[in-house]
N, C-alpha and C. Protein backbone atom coordinates (compact mmCIF):
# COMPACT_ATOMS: atom_id res chain seq x y z
N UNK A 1 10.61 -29.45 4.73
CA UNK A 1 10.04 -28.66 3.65
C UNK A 1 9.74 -27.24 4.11
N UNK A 2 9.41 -26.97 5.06
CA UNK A 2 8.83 -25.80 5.81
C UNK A 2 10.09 -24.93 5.91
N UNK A 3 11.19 -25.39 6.34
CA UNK A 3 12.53 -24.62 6.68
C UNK A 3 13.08 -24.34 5.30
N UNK A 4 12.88 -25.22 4.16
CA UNK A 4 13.51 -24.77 2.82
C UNK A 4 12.60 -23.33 2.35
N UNK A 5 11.22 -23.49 2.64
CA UNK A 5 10.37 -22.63 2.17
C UNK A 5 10.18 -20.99 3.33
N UNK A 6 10.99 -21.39 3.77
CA UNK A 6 10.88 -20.14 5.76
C UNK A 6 11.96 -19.13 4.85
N UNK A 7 12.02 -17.48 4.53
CA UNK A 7 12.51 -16.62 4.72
C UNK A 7 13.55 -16.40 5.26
N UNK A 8 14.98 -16.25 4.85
CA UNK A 8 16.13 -16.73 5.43
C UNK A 8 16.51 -14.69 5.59
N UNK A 9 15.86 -14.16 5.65
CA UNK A 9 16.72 -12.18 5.60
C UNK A 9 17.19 -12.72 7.42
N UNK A 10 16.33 -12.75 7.92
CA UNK A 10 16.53 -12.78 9.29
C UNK A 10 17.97 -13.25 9.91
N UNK A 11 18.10 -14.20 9.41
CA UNK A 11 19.14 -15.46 9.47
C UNK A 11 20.66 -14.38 8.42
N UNK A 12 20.26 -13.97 7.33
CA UNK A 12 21.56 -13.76 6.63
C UNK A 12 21.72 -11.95 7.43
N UNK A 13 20.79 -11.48 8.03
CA UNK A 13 20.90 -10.49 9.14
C UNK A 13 21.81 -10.39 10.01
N UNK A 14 21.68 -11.63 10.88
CA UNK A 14 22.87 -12.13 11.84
C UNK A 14 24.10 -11.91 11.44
N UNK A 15 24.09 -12.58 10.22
CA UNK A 15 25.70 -13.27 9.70
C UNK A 15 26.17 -12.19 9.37
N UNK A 16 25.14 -10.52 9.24
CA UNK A 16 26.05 -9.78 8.18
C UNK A 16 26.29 -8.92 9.58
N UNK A 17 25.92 -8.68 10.71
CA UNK A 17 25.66 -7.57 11.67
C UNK A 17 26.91 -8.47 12.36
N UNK A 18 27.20 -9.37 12.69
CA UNK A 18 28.71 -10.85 13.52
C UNK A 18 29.91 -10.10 12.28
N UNK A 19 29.71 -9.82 10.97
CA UNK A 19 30.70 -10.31 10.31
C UNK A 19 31.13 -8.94 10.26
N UNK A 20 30.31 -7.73 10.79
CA UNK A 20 30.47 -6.15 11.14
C UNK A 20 31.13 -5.71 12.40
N UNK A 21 31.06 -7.10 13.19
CA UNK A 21 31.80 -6.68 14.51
C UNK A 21 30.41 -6.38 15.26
N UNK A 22 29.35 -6.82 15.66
CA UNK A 22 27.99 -6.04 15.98
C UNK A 22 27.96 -7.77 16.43
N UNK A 23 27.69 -7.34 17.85
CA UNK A 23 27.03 -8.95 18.67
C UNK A 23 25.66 -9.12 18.56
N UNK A 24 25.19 -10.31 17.14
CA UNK A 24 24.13 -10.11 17.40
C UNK A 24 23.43 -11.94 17.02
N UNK A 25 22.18 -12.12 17.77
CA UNK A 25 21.65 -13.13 17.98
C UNK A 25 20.10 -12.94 17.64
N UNK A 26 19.81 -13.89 17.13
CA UNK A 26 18.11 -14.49 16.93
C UNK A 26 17.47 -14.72 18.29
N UNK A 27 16.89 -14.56 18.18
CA UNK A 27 15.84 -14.19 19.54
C UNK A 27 14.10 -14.91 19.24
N UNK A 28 14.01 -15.99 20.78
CA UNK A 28 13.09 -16.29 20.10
C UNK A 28 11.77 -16.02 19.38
N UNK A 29 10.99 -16.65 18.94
CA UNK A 29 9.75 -15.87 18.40
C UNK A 29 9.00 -15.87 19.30
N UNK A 30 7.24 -14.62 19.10
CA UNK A 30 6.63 -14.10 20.08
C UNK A 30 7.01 -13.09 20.94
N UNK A 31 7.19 -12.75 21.02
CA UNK A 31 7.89 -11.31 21.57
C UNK A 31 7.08 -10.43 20.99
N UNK A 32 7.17 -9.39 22.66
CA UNK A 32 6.39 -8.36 22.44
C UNK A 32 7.11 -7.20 21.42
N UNK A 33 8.28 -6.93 20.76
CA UNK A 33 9.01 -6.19 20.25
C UNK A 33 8.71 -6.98 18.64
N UNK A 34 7.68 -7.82 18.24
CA UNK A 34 7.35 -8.03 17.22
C UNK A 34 6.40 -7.67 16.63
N UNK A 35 5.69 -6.45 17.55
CA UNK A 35 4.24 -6.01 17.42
C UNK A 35 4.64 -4.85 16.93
N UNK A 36 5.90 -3.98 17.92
CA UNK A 36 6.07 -3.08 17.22
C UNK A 36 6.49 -2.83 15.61
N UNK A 37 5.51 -1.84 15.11
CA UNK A 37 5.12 -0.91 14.06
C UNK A 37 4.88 -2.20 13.06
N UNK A 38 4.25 -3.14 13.51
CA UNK A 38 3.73 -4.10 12.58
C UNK A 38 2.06 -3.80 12.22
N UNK A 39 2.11 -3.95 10.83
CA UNK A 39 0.46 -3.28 10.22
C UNK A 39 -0.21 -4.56 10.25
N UNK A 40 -1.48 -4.47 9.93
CA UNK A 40 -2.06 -5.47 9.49
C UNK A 40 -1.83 -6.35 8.24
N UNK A 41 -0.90 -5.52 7.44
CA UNK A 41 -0.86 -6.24 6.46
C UNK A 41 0.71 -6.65 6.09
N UNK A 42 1.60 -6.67 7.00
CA UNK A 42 2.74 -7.01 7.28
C UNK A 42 3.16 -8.04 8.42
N UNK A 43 4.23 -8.96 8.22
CA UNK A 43 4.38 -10.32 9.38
C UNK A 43 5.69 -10.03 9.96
N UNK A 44 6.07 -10.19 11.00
CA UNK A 44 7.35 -10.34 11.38
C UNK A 44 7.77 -11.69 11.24
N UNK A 45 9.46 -11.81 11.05
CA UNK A 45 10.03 -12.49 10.31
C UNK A 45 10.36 -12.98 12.01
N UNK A 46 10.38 -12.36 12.91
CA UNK A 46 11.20 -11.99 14.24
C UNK A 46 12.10 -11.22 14.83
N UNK A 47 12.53 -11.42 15.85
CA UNK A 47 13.46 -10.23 16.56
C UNK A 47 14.74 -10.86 16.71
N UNK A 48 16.24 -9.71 16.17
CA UNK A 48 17.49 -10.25 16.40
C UNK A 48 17.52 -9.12 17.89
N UNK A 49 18.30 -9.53 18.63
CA UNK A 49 19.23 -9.32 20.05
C UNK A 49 20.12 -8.75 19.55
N UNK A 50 20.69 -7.47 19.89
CA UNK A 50 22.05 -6.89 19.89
C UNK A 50 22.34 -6.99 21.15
N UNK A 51 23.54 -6.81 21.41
CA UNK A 51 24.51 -6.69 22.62
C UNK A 51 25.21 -5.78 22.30
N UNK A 52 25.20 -4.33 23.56
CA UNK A 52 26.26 -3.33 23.26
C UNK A 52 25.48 -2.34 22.71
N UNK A 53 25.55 -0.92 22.72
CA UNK A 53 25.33 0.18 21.95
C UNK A 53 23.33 0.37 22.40
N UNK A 54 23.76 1.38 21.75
CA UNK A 54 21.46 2.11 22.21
C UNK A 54 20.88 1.46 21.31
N UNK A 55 21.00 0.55 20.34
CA UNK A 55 20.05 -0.05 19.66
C UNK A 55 20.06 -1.76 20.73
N UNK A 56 19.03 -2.17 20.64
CA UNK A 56 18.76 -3.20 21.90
C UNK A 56 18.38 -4.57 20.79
N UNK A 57 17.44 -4.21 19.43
CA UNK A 57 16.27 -5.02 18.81
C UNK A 57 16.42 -4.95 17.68
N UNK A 58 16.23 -5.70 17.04
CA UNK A 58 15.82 -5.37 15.12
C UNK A 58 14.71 -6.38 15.45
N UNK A 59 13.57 -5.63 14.96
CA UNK A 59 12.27 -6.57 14.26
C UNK A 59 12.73 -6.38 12.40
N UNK A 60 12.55 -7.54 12.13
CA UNK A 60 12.13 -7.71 10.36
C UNK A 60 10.87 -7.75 9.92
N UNK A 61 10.11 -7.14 9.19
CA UNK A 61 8.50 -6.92 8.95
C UNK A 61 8.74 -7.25 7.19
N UNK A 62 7.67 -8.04 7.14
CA UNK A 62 7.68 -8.72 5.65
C UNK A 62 6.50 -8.46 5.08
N UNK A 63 6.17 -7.82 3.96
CA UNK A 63 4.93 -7.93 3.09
C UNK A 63 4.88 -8.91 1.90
N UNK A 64 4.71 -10.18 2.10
CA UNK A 64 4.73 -11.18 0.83
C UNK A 64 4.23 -10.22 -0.42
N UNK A 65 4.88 -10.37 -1.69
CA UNK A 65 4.44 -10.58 -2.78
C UNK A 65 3.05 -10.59 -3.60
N UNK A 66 2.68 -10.64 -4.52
CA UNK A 66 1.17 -10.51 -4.63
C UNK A 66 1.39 -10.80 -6.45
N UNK A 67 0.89 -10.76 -7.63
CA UNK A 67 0.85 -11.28 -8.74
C UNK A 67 1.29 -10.06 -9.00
N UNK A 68 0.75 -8.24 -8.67
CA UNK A 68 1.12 -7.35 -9.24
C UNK A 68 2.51 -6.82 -8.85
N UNK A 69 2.52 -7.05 -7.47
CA UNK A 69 3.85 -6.31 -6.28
C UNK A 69 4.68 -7.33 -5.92
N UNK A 70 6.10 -6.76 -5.97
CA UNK A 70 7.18 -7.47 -5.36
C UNK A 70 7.06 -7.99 -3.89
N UNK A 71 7.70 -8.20 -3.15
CA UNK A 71 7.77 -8.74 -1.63
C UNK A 71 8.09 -7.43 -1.33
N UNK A 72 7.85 -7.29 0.14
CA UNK A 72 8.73 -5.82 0.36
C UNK A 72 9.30 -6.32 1.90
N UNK A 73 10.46 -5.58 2.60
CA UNK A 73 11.04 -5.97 4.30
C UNK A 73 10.80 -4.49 4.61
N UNK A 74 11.03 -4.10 5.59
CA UNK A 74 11.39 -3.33 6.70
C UNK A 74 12.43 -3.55 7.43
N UNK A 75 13.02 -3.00 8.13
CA UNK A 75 14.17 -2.93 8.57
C UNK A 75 13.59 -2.57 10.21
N UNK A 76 13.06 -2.91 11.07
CA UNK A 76 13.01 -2.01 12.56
C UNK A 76 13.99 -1.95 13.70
N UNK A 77 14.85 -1.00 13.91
CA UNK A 77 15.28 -0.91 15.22
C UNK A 77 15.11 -0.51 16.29
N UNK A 78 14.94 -1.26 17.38
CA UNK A 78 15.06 -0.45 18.96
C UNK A 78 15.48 0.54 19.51
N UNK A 79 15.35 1.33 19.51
CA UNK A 79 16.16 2.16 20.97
C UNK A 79 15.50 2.20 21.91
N UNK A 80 16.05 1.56 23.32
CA UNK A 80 15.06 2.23 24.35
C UNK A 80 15.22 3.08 25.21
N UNK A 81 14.62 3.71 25.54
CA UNK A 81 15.04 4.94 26.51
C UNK A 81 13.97 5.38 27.25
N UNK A 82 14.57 5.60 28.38
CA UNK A 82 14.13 5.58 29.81
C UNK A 82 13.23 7.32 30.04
N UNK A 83 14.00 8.19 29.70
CA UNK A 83 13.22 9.57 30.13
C UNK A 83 12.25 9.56 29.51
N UNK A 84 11.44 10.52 29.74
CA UNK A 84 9.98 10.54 29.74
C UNK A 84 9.57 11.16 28.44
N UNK A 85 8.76 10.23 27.46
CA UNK A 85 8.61 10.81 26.15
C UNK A 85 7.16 11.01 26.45
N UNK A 86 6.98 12.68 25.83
CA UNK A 86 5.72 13.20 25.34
C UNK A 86 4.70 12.43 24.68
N UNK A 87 3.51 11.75 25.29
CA UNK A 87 2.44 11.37 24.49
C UNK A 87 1.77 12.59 23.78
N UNK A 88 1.51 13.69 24.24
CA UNK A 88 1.09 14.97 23.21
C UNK A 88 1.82 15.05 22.28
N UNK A 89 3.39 15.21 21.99
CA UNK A 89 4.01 15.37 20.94
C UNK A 89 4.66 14.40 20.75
N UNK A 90 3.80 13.58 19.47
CA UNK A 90 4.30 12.22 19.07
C UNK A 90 5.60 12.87 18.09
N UNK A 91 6.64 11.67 17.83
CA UNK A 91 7.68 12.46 17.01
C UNK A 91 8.13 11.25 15.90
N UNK A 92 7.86 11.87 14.25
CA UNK A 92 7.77 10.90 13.61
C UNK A 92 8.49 11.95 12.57
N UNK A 93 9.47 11.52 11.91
CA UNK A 93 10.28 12.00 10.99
C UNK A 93 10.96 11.13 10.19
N UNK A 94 11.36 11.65 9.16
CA UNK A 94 11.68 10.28 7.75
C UNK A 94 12.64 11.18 7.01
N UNK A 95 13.47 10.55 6.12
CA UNK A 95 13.88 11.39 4.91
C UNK A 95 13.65 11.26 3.75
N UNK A 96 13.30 12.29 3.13
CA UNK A 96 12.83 12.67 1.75
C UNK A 96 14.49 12.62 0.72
N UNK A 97 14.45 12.17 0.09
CA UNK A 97 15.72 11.85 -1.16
C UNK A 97 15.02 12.67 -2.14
N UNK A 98 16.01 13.23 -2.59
CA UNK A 98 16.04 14.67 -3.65
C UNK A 98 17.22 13.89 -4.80
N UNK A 99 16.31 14.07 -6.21
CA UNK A 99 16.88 13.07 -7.44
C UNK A 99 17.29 14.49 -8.04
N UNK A 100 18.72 14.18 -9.05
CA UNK A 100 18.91 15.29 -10.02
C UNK A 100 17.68 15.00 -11.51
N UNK A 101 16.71 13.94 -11.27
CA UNK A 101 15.54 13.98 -12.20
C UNK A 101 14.85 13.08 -11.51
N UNK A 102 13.50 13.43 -11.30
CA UNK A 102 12.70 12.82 -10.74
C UNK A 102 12.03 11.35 -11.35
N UNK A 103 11.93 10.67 -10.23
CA UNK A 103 11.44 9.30 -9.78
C UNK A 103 13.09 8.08 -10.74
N UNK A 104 13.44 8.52 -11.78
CA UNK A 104 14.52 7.83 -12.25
C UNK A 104 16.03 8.43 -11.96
N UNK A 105 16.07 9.40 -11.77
CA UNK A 105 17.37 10.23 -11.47
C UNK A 105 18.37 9.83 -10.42
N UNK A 106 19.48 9.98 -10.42
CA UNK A 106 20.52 9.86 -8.94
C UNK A 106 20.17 10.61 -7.43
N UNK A 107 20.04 9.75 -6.58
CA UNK A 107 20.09 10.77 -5.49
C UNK A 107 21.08 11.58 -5.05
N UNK A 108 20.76 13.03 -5.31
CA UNK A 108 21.88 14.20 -4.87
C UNK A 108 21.53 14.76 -3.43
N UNK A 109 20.38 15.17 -2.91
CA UNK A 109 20.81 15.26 -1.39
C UNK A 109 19.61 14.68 -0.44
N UNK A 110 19.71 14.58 0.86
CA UNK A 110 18.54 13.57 1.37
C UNK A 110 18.63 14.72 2.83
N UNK A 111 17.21 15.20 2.91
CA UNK A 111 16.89 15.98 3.82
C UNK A 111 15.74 15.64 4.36
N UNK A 112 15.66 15.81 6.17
CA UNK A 112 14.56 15.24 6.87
C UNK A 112 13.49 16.07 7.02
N UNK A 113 12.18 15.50 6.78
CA UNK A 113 11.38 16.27 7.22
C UNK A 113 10.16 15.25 8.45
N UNK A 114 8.81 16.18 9.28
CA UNK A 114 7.85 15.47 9.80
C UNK A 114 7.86 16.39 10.98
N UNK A 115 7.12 15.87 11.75
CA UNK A 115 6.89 16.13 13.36
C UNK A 115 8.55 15.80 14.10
N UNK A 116 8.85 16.85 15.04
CA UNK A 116 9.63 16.52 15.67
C UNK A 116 9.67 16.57 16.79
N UNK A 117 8.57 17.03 17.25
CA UNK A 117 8.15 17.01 18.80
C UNK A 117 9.10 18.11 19.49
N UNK A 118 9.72 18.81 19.17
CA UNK A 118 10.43 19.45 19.93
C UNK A 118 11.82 19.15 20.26
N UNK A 119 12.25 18.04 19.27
CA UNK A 119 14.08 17.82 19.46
C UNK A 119 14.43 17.83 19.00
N UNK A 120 14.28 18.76 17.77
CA UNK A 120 15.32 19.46 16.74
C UNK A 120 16.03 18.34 15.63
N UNK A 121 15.80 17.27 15.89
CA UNK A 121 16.29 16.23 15.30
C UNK A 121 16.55 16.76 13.24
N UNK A 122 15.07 17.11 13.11
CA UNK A 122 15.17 17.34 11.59
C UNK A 122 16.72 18.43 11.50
N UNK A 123 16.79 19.32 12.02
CA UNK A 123 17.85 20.13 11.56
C UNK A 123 19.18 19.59 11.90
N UNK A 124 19.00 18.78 13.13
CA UNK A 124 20.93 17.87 13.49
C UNK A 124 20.65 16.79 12.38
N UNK A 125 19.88 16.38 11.67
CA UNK A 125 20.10 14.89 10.97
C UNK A 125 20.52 15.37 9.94
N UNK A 126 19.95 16.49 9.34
CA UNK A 126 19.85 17.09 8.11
C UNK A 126 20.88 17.47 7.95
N UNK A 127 22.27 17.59 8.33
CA UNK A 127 23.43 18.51 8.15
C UNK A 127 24.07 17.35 8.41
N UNK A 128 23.87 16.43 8.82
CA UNK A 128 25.05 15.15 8.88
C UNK A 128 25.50 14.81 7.94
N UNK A 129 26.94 14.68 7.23
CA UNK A 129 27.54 14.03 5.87
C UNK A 129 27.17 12.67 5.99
N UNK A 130 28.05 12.10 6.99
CA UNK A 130 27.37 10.44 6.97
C UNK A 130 26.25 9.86 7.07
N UNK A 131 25.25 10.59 7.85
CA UNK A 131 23.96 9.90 7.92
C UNK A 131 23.09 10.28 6.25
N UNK A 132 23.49 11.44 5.64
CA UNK A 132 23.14 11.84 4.13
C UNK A 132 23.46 10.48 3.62
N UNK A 133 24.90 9.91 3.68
CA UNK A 133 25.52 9.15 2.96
C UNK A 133 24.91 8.19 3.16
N UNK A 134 24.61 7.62 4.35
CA UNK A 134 24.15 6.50 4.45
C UNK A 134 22.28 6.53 3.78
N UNK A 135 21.61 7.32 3.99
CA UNK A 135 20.33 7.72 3.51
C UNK A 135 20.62 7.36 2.15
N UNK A 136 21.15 7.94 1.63
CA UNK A 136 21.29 7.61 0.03
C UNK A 136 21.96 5.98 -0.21
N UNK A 137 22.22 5.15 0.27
CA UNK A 137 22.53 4.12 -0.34
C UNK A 137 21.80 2.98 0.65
N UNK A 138 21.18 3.11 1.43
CA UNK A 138 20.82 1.80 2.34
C UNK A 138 19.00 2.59 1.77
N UNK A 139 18.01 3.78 1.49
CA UNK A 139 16.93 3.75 1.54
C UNK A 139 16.69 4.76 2.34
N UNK A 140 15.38 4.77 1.85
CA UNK A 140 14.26 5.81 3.83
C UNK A 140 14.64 4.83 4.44
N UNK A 141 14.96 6.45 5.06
CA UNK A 141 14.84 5.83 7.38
C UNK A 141 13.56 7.08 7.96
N UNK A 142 13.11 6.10 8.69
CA UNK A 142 11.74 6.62 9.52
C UNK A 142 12.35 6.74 11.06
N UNK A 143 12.16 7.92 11.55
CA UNK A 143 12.66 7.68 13.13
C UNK A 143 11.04 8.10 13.45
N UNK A 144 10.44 7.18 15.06
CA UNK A 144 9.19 7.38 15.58
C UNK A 144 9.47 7.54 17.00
N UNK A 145 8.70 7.88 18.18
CA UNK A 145 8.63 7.68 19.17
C UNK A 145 7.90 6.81 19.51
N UNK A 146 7.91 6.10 20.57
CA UNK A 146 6.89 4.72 20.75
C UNK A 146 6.55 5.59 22.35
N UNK A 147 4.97 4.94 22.57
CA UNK A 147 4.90 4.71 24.03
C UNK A 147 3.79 4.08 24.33
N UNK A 148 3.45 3.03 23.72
CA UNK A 148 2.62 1.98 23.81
C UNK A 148 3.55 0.83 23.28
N UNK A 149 3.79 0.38 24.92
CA UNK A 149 3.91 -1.11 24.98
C UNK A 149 5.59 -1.05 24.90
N UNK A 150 5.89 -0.56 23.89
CA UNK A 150 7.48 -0.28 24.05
C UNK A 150 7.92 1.46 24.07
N UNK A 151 8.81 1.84 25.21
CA UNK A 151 8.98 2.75 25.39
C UNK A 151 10.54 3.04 24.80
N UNK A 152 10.14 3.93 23.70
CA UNK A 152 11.64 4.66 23.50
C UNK A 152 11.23 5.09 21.83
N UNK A 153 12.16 4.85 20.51
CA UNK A 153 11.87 5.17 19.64
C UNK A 153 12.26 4.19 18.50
N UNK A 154 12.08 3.95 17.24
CA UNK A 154 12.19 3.17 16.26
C UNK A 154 13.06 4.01 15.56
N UNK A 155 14.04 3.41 14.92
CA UNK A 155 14.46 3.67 13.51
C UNK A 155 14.47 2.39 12.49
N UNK A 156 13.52 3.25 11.49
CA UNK A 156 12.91 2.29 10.44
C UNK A 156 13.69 2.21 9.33
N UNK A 157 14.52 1.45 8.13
CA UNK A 157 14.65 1.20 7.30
C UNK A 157 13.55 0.50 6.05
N UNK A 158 13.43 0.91 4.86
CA UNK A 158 11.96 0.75 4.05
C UNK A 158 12.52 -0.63 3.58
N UNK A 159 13.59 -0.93 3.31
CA UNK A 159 14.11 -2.53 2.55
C UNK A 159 15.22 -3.23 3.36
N UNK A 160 15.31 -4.07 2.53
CA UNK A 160 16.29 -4.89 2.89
C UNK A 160 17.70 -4.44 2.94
N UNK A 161 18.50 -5.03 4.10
CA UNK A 161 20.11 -4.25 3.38
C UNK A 161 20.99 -4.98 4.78
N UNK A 162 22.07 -5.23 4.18
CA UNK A 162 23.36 -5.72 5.02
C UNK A 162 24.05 -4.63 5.37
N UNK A 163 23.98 -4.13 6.82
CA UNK A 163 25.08 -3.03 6.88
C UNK A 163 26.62 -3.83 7.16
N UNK A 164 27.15 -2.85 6.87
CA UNK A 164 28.96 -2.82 6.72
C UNK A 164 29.10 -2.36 8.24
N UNK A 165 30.18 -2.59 8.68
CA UNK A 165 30.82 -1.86 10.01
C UNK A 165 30.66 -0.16 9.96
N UNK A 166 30.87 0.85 8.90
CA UNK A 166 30.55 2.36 8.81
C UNK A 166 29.32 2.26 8.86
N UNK A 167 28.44 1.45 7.81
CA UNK A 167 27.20 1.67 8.20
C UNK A 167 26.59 1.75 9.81
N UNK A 168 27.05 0.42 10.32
CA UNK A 168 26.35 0.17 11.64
C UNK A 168 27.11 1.26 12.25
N UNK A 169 28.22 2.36 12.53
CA UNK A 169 28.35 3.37 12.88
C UNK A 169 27.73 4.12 13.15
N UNK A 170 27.31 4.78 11.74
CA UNK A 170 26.22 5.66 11.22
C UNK A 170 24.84 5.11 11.80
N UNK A 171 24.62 4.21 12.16
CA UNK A 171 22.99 4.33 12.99
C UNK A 171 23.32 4.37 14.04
N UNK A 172 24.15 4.11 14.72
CA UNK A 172 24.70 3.82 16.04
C UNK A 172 24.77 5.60 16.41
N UNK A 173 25.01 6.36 15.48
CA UNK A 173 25.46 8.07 15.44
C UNK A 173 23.89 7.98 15.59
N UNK A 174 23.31 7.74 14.37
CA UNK A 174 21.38 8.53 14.64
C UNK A 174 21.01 7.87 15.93
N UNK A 175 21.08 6.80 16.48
CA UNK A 175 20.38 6.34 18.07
C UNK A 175 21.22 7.10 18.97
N UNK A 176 22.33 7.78 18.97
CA UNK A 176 23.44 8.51 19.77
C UNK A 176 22.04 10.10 19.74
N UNK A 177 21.98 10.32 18.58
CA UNK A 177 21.51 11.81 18.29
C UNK A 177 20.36 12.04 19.07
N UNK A 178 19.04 11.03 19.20
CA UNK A 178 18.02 11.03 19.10
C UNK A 178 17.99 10.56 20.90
N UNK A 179 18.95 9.81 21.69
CA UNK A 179 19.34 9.63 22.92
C UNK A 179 18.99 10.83 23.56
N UNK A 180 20.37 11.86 22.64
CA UNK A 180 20.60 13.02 23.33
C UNK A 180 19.68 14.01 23.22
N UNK A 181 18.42 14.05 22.27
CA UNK A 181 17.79 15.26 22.08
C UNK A 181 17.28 15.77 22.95
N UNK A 182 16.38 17.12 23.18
CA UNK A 182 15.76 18.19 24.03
C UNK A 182 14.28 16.62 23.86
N UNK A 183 13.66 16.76 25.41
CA UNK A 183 12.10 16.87 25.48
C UNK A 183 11.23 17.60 25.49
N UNK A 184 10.23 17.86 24.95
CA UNK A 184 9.28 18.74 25.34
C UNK A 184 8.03 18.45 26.32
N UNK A 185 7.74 18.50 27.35
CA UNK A 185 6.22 17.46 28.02
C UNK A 185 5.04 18.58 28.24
């Protein structure tokens, strides 16, 4: 009864990231990579394993439902990286989606804004065709720096979503970008 009633995103995660060409595995639960950017009022579903490429992790973060609000996921990915990130300049940036009419309208262009700590990120993301492209049809993406407990940075997705093989490209390009940026210490 418990397994009919258990949250299957995690599980149809796998099947869609294998069926992209992307080696990827369920990982067991407890893990310290389940804490990351989990609120108090959000659960992890757990952590999938990649093999290959700068993304290492996906945590899934779940907000059940409520009588007024839908369910909501998160999307979290790993990157980890080794050089030395600035605790003074935390670096937290997202993209803002620009409608040709607001809150109901089409999204026409998706530009980053936030803290960037000094790696220019907002202006290389912001001029990317594909990462635009992908912004506009998969949701916000949140990129953070971590340095508690896990060292490197997150890229956040706000919902749910099966990437395609271009897709998983296209993040594979933003963890490429964000690899390579300037530090500031």
């Amino acid at each position: 009864m418990k397994e009919w009633l258990r949250d299957k995103y995690r599980d149809d995660l796998v099947y869609s990231l294998n069926s992209a060409g992307v080696k990827a595995e369920m990982a067991q639960r407890d893990r310290v990579e389940e804490k990351t950017e989990n609120s108090w009022y959000q659960r992890s579903l757990g952590v999938i394993d990649i093999s290959g490429g700068p993304i290492k992790w996906i945590n899934i973060l779940k907000k059940d439902g409520s009588k007024n609000s839908p369910p909501r996921w998160w999307v979290v990915m790993g990157i980890p990286d080794d050089k030395l990130l600035s605790t003074l300049q935390d670096t937290k940036i997202k993209t803002v989606r620009k409608k040709n009419f607001p809150l109901f309208g089409k999204v026409v262009d998706v530009i980053w804004k936030g803290s960037e700590g000094g790696t220019g990120l907002v202006n290389t993301l912001s001029v990317d065709v594909p990462i635009k492209t992908l912004a506009k049809s998969v949701g916000n993406l949140e990129i953070k720096s971590q340095t508690n407990g896990f060292q490197g940075w997150t890229l956040t997705v706000d919902r749910r979503f099966n990437p395609t093989n271009k897709d998983w490209e296209t993040i594979e390009r933003i963890a490429d970008y964000i690899l390579s940026s300037p530090r500031s210490l």
